[in-house]
Protein backbone atom coordinates (compact mmCIF):
# COMPACT_ATOMS: atom_id res chain seq x y z
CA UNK A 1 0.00 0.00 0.00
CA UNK A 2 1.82 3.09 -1.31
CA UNK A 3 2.10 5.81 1.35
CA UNK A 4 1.82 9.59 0.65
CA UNK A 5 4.94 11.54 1.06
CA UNK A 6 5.86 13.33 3.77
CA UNK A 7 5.65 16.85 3.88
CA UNK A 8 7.85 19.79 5.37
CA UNK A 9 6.04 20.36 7.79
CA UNK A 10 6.09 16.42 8.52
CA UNK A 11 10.13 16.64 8.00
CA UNK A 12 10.64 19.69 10.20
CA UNK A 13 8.64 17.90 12.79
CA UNK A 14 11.02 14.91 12.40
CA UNK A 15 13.95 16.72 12.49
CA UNK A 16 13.10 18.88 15.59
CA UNK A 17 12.57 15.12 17.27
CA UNK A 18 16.47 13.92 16.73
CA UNK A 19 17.79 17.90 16.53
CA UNK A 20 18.95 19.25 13.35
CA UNK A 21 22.19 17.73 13.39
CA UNK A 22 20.88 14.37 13.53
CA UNK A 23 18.46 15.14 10.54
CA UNK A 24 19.70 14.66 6.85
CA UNK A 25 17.97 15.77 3.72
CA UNK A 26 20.65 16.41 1.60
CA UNK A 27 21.06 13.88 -1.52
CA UNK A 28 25.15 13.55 -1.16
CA UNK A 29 24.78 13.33 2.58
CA UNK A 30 22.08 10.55 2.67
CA UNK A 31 23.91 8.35 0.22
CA UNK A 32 26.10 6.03 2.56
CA UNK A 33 22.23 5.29 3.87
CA UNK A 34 20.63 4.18 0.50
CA UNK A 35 22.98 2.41 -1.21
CA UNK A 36 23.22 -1.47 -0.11
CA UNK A 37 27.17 -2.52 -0.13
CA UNK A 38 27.17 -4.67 -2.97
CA UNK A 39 25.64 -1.90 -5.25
CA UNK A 40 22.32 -4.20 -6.19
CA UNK A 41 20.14 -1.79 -4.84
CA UNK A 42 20.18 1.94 -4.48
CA UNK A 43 17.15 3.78 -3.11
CA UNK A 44 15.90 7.61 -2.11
CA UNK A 45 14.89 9.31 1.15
CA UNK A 46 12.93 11.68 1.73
CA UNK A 47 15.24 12.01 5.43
CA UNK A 48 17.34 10.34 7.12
CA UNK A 49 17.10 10.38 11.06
CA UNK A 50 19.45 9.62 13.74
CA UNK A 51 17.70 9.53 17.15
CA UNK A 52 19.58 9.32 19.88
CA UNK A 53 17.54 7.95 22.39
CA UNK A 54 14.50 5.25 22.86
CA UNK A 55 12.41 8.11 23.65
CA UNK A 56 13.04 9.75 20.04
CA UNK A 57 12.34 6.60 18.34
CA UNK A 58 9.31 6.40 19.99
CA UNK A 59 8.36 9.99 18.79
CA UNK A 60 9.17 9.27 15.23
CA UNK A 61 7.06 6.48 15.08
CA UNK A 62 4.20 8.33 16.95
CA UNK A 63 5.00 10.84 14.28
CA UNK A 64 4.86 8.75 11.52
CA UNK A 65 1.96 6.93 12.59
CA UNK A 66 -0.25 10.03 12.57
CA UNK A 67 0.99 10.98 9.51
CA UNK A 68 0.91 7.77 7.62
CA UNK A 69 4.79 8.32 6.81
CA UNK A 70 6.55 4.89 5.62
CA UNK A 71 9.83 4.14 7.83
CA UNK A 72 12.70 1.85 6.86
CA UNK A 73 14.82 1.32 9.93
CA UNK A 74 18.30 0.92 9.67
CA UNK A 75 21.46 -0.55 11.30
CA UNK A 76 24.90 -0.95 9.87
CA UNK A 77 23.85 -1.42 6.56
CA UNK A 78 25.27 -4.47 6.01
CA UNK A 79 22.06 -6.64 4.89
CA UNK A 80 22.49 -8.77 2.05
CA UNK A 81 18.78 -9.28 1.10
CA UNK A 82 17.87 -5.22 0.56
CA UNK A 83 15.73 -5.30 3.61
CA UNK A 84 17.24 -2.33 4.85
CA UNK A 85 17.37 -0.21 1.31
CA UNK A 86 14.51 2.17 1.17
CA UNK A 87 12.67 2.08 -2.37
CA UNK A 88 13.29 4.16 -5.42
CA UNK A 89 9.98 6.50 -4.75
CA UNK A 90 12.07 8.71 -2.08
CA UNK A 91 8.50 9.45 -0.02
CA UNK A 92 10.46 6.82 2.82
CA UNK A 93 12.14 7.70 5.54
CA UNK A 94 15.25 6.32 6.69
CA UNK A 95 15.96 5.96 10.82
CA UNK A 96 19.04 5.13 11.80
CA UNK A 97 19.94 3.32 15.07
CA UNK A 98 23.82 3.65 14.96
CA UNK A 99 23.87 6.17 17.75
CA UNK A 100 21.68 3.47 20.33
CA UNK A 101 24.98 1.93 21.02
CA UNK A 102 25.50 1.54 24.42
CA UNK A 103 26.28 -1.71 26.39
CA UNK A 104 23.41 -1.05 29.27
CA UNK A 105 24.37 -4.00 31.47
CA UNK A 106 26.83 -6.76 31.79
CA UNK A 107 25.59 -9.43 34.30
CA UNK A 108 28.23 -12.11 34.97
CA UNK A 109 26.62 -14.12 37.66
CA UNK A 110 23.31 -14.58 35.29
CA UNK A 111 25.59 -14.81 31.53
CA UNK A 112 23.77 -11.93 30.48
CA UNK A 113 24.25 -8.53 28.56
CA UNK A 114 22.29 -5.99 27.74
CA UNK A 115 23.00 -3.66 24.52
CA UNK A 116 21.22 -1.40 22.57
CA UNK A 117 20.24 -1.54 18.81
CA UNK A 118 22.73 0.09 17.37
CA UNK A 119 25.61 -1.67 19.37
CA UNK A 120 28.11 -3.21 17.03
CA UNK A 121 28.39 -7.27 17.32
CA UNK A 122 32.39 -6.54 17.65
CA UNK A 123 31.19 -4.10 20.82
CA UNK A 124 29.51 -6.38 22.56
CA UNK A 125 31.69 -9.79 21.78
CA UNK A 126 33.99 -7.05 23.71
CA UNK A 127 31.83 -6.35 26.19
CA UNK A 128 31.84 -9.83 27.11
CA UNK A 129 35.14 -10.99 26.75
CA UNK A 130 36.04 -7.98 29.54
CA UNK A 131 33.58 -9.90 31.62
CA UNK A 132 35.48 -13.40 30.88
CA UNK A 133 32.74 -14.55 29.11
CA UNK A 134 31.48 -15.21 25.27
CA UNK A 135 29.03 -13.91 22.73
CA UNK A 136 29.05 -16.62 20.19
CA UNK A 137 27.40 -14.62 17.33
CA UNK A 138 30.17 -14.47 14.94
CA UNK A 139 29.97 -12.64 11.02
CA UNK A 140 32.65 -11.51 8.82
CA UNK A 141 30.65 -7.92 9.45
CA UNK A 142 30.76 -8.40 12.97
CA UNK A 143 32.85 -4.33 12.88
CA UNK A 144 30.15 -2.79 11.27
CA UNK A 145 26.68 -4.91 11.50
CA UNK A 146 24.56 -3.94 14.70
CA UNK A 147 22.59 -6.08 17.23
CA UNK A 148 19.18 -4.62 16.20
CA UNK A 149 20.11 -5.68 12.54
CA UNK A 150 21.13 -9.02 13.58
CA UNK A 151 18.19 -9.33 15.40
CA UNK A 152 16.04 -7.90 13.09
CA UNK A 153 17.28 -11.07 10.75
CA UNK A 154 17.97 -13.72 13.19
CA UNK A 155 21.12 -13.76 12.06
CA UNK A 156 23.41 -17.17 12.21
CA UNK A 157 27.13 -17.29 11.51
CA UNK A 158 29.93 -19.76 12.24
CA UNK A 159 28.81 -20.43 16.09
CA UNK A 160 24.98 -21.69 15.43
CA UNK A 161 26.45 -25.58 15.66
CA UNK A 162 27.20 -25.13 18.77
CA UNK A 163 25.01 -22.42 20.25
CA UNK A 164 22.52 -21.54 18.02
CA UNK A 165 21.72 -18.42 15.83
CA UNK A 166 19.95 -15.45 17.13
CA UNK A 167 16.55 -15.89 17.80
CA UNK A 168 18.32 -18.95 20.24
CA UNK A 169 20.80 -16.19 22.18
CA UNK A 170 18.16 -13.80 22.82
CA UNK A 171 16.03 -13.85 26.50
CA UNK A 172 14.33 -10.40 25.94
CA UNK A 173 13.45 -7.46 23.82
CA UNK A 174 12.80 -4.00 24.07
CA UNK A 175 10.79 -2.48 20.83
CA UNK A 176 9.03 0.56 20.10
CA UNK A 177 5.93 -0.72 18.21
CA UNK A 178 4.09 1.31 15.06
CA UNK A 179 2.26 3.71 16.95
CA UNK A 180 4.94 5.18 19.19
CA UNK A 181 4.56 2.69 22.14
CA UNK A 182 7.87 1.12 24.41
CA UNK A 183 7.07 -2.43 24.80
CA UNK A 184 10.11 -3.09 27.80
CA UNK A 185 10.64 -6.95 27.33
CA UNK A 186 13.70 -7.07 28.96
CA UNK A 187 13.60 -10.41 30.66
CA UNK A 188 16.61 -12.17 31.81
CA UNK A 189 14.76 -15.03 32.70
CA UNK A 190 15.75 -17.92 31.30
CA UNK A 191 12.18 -19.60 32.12
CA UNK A 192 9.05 -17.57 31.80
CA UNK A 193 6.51 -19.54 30.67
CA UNK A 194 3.48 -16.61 30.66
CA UNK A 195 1.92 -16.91 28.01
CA UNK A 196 3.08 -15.89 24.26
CA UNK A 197 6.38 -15.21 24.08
CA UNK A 198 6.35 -12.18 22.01
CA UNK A 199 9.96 -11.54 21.08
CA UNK A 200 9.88 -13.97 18.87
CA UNK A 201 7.45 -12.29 16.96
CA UNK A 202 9.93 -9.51 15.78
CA UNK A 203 13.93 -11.43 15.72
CA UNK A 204 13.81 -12.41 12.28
CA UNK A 205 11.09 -9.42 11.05
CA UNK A 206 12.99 -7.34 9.36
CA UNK A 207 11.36 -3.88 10.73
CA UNK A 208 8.15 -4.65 9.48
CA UNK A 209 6.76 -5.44 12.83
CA UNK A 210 8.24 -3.04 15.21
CA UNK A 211 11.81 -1.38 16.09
CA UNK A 212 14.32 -3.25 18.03
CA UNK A 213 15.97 -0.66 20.57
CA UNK A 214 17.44 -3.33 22.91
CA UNK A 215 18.09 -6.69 23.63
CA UNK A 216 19.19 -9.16 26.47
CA UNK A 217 21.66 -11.70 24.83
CA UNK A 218 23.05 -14.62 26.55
CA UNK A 219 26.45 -15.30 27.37
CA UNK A 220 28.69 -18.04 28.29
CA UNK A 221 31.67 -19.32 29.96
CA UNK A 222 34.53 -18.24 27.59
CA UNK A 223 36.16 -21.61 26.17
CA UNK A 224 39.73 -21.57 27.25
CA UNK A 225 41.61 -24.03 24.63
CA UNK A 226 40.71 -24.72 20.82
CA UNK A 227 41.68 -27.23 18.19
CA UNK A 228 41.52 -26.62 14.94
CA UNK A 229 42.30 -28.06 11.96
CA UNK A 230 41.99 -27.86 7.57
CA UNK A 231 41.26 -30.64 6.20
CA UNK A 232 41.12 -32.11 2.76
CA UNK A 233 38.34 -34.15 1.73
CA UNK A 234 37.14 -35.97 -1.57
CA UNK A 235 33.18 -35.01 -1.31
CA UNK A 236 30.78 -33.46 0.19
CA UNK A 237 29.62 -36.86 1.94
CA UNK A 238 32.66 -37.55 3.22
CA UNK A 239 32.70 -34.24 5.25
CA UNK A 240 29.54 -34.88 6.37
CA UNK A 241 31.07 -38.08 7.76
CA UNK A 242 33.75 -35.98 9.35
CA UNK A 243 31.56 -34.03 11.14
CA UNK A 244 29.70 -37.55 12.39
CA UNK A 245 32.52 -38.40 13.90
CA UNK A 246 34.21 -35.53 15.25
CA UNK A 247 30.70 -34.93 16.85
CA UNK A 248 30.84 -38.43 18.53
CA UNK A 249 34.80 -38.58 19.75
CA UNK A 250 34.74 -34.55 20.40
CA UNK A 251 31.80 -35.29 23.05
CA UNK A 252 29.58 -32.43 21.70
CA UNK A 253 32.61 -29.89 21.35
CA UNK A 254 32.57 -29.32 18.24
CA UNK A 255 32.01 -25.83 17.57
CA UNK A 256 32.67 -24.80 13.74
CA UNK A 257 32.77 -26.89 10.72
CA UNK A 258 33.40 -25.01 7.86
CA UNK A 259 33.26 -26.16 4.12
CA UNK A 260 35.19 -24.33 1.11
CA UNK A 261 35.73 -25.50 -2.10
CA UNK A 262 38.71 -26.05 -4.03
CA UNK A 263 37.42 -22.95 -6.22
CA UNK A 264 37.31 -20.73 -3.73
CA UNK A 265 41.04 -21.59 -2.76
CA UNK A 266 42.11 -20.64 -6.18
CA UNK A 267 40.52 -17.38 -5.92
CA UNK A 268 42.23 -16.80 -2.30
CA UNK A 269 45.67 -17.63 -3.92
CA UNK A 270 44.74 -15.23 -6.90
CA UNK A 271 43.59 -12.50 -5.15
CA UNK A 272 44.65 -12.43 -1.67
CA UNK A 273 47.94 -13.05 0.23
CA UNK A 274 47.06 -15.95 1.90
CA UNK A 275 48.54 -19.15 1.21
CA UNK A 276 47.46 -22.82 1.19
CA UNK A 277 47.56 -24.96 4.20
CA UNK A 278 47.76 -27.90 2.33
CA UNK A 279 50.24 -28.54 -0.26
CA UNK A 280 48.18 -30.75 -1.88
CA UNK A 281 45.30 -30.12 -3.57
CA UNK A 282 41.59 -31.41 -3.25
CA UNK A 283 38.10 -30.98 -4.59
CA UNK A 284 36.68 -29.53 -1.22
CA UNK A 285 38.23 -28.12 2.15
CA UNK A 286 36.55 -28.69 5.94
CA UNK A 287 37.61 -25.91 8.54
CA UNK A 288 36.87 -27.56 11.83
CA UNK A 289 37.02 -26.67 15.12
CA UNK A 290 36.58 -28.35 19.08
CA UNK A 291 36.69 -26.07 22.03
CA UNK A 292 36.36 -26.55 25.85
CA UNK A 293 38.22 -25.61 29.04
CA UNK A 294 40.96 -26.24 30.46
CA UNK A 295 41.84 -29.35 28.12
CA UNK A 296 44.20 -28.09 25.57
CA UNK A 297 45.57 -31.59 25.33
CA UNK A 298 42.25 -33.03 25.50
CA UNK A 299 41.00 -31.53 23.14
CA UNK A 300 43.89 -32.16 21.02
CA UNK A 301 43.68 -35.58 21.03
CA UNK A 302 40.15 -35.68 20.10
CA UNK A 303 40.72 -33.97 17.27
CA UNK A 304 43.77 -36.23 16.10
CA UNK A 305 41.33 -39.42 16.97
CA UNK A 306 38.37 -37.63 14.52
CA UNK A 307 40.95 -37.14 11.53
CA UNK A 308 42.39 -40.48 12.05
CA UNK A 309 39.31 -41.86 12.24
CA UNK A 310 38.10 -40.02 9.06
CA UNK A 311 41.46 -41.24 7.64
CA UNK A 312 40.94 -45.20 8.32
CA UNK A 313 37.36 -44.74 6.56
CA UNK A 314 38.61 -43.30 3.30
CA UNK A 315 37.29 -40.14 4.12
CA UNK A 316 39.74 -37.91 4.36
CA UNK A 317 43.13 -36.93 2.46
CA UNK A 318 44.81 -34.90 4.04
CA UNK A 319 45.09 -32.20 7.36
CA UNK A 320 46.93 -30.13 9.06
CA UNK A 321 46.31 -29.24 12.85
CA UNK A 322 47.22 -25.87 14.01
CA UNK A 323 49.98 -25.79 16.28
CA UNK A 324 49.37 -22.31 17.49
CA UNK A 325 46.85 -19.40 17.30
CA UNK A 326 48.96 -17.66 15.15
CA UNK A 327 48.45 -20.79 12.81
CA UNK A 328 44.23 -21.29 13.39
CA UNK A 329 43.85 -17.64 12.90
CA UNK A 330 45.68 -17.59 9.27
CA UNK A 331 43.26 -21.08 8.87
CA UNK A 332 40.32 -18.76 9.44
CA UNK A 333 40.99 -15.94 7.81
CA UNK A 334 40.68 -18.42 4.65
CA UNK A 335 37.32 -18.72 5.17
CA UNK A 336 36.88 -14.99 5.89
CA UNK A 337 38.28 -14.20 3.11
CA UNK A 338 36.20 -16.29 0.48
CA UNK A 339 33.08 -14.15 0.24
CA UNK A 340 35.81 -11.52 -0.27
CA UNK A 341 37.73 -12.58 -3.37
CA UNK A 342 34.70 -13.46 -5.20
CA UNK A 343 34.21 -10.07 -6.49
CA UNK A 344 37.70 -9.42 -8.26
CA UNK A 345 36.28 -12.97 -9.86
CA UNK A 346 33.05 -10.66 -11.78
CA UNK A 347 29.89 -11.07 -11.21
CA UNK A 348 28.65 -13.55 -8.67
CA UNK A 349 24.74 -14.67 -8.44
CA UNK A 350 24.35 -15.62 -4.65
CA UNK A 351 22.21 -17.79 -2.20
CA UNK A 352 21.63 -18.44 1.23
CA UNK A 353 20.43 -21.94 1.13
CA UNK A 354 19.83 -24.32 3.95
CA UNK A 355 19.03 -28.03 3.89
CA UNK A 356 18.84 -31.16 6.15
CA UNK A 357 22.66 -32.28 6.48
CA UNK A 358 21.73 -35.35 4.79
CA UNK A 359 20.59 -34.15 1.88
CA UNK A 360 23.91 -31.80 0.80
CA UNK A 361 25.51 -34.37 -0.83
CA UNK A 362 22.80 -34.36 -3.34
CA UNK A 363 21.91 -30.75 -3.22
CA UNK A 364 25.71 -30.19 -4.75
CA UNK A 365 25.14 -32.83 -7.33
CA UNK A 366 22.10 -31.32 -8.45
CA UNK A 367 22.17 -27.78 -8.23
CA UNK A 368 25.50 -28.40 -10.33
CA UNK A 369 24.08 -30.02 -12.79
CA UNK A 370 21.18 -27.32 -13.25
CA UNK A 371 23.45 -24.04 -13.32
CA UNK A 372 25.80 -25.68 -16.11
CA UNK A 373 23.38 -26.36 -18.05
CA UNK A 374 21.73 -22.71 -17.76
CA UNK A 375 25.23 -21.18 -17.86
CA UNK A 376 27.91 -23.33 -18.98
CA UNK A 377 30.89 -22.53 -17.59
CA UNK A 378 29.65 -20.47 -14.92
CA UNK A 379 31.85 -21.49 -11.64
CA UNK A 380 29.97 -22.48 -8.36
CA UNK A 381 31.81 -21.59 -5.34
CA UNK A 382 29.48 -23.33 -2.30
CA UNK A 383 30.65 -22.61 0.62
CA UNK A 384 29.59 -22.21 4.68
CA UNK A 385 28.16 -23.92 7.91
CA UNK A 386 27.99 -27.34 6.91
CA UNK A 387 27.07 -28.38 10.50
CA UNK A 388 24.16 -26.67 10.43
CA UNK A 389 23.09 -26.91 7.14
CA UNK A 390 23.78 -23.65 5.80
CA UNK A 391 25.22 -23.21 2.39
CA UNK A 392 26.35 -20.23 0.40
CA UNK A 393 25.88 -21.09 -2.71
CA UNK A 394 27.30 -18.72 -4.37
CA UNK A 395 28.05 -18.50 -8.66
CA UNK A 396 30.87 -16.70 -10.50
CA UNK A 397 30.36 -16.14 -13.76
CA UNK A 398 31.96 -18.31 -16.66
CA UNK A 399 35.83 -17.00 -17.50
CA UNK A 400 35.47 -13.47 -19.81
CA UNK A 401 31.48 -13.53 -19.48
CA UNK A 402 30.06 -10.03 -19.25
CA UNK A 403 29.09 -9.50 -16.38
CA UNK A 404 26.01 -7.36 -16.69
CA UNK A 405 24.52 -10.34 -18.34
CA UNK A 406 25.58 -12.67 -16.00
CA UNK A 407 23.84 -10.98 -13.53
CA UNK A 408 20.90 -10.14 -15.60
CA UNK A 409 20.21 -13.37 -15.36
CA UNK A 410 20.01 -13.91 -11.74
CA UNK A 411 16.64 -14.66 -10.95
CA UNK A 412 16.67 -17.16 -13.69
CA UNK A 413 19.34 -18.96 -11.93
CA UNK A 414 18.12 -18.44 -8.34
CA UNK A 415 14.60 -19.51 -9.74
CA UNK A 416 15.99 -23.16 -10.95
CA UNK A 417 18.43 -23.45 -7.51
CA UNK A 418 15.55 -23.12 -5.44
CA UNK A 419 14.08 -25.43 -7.42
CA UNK A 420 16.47 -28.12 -6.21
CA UNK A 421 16.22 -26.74 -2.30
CA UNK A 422 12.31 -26.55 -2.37
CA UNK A 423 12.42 -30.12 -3.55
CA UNK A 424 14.89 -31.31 -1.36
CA UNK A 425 13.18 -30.09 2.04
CA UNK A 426 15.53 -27.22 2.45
CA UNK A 427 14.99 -23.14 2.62
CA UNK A 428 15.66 -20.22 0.56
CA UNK A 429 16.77 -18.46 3.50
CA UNK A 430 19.04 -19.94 6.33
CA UNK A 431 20.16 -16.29 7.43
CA UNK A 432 20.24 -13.58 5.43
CA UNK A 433 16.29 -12.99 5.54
CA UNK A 434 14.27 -11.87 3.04
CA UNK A 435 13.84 -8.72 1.93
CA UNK A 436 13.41 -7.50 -1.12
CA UNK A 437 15.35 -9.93 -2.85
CA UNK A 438 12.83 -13.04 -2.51
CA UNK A 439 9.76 -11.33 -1.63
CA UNK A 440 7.82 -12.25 -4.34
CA UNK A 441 9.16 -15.99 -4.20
CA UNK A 442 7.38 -16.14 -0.92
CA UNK A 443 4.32 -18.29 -2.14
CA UNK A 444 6.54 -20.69 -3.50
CA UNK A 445 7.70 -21.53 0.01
CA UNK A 446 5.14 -20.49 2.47
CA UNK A 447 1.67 -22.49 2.35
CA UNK A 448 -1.96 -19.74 1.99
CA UNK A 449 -2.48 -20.32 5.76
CA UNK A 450 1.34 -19.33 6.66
CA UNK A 451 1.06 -16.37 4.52
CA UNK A 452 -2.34 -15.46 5.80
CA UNK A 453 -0.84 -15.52 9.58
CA UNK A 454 2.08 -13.23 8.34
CA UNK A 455 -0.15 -10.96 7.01
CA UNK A 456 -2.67 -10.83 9.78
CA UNK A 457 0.54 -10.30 12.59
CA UNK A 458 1.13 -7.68 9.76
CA UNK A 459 -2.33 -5.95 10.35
CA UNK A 460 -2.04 -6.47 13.83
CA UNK A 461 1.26 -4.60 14.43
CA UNK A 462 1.49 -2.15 11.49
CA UNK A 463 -2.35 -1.01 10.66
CA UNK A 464 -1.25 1.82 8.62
CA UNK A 465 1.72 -0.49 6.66
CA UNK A 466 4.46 2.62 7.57
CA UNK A 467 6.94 -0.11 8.86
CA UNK A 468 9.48 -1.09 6.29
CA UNK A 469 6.75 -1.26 3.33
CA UNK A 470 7.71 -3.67 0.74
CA UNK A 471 9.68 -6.15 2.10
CA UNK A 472 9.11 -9.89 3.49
CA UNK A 473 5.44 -10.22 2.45
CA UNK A 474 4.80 -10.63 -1.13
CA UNK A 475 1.65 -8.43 -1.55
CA UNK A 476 2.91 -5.22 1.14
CA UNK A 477 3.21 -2.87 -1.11
């Protein structure tokens, strides 16, 4: 439902709310605020806003309310799905949460911390680690990406093996809903069974439900030793096996198990300064990793047993165990790196693809198959959370292909991928969200009676539609 744009008098009112130095209307100024990172979208403002307080969010959105204005809330702009892009129409405004950013409590004694919105994920992993404990939400944009954003996607990353994504680290919320009202759901309960529990209503809603100010996130004991390792494998299924059996002799300690293929390697070596931890080469790479306390050798051991193991059963090649940090660090930045080199590479059509572990093996096989014969030549480069499910199934485009047609034919390509996931039991969206980038392939995935309770928490939350209009839902427009 298209809303009518704001007026001045609407904007003056809105910029008297955050002061005018928190108020932006000019085009060069609002740019870093419109423009998504990988330059797929770019949209208009008629403002951008940057409260400083709960209290001023909560007078925007009374504001906006009243006046029907349509409000795309913002973190660090690091959303890969365009959720946080406003449209081309320029009758939006943008709020920005960067300046919520302050670690409200740290609670040691309960593993708890409380941060606001537009805390960065780096802030309050340090937040924690000066309390000797962990935040295990970890993202390659962990610098720049806020809480409220992760939140606001139920976000994942290389810890949700072992302790879930965010939705599962969150014990309360506070939001400012449509109409100007604080809901304070700060809970640090870990049990409070009262009823609905309404936070989960908005992690994972992309702003189209309310606005995330603040959270309580769960913390724990801070692992003190780590094995990891890189390890060569001949298949898919055979690190799937790996991670059977490093689950079973690590006792539930495994914490990351990363696959990379042995394209993406090539494009580290091409574009990056990193070098190979094997010597060897191999059609796919597993990154994995066992933690605990207090157990270096341990821990150690358990590892060595998993790869030998592995080893005995045909399953694995080769590995290498880091001998120091110095060593698992350079093994991870590897796999930091890969979304990275990717773009020196041209264009890349990407997906954020989840499935049941036992299905990868064929997902690979298939979804292979289907994007050669589309595009042959065009390079997959599949790569992420294998524990879990997750993969990044990203494409390069075929060796001297022009790009702009590569990419012109992205939803062509995404169409017949999730194709292969829908039939397959898997999802279109393990944690990037959805946005404006699979909006409309909502349908596909969600049955009429899902859809209809989306739209009718829709209704119930956002009467007017002002809260990030077009995105998620197929038909809010």
């Amino acid at each position: 439902m298209k809303k009518p744009p704001p007026g001045p008098k609407t904007l003056e009112r809105f910029a008297a709310i955050v002061g005018k130095d928190h108020a932006i209307f000019e085009p060069e100024a609002m740019q870093p605020y419109l423009r998504e990172w990988r330059d797929r979208w770019f949209g208009k403002a008629a403002a951008v806003l940057r409260p400083g307080s709960v209290a001023e969010v909560a007078q925007i959105l009374a504001a906006a309310h009243e006046t029907e204005t349509a409000i795309v809330t913002q973190g660090g702009n690091t959303g890969l799905v365009g959720g946080q892009i406003p449209s081309e129409s320029g009758e939006e405004v943008v709020v920005s949460l960067t300046r919520l950013n302050r670690i409200r409590a740290v609670d040691a004694a309960n593993n708890t911390i409380t941060a606001e919105a537009g805390a960065t994920l780096r802030s309050v992993q340090e937040a924690a680690e000066h309390a000797h404990r962990l935040f295990p939400l970890s993202l390659a944009a962990e610098g720049s990406c806020t809480i409220g954003g992760n939140l606001a996607t139920n976000a994942g990353g290389v810890g949700v093996l072992a302790y879930g994504n965010a939705r599962a680290l969150t014990l309360g919320l506070e939001v400012v809903l449509a109409d100007g009202r604080l809901w304070n759901g700060l809970r640090t309960l870990r049990k409070d069974n009262t009823g609905y529990d309404l936070k989960d209503i908005f992690i994972g809603s992309e702003g189209t439900l309310g606005v995330i100010t603040a959270a309580v996130l769960s913390l724990f004991p801070h692992p003190s030793d780590r094995a990891t390792a890189f390890v060569a494998v001949k298949d898919v299924a055979a690190a799937v096996g790996l991670l059977d059996i490093a689950s079973r002799v690590g006792g539930g300690r495994v914490t990351a198990l990363e696959l990379l293929p042995e394209t993406g390697l090539e494009f580290i070596t091409r574009h990056s300064a990193l070098r190979r931890p094997l010597s060897s080469n191999a059609p796919w790479y597993v990154l994995v990793e066992i933690s605990g306390f207090g157990e270096a050798g341990r821990l150690m051991e358990a590892l060595e047993q998993s790869l030998g193991e592995a080893l005995e059963q045909g399953l694995v090649m080769d590995a290498v165990i880091a001998r120091s940090q110095a060593q698992a660090q350079e093994m991870w930045a590897i796999r930091e790196t890969l979304p990275l080199v990717q773009k020196p590479e041209g264009g890349s059509i990407k997906h954020d693809l989840s499935l049941p572990v036992s299905k990868l093996t064929q997902f690979m096989s298939e979804a292979a198959a289907v994007v050669e014969r589309l595009v042959p030549g065009a390079r997959p480069v599949p790569f992420g959370h294998i524990g879990d499910g997750n993969i990044h199934y990203n494409i390069s485009q075929p060796v001297g292909a022009d790009s702009r047609e590569f990419l012109a034919r992205w939803d062509e390509v995404s169409a017949a991928v999730f194709e292969v996931v829908r039939r397959l039991g898997g999802s279109i969206s393990a944690e990037h969200g959805i946005g404006r980038l699979k909006r409309e392939m909502m349908p596909l995935i969600k049955s009429p009676a899902e859809l209809e309770m989306m739209r009718g928490l829709k209704r119930l939350f956002d009467p007017k539609g002002i809260l990030n209009p077009g995105k998620v839902l197929p038909d809010d427009k």
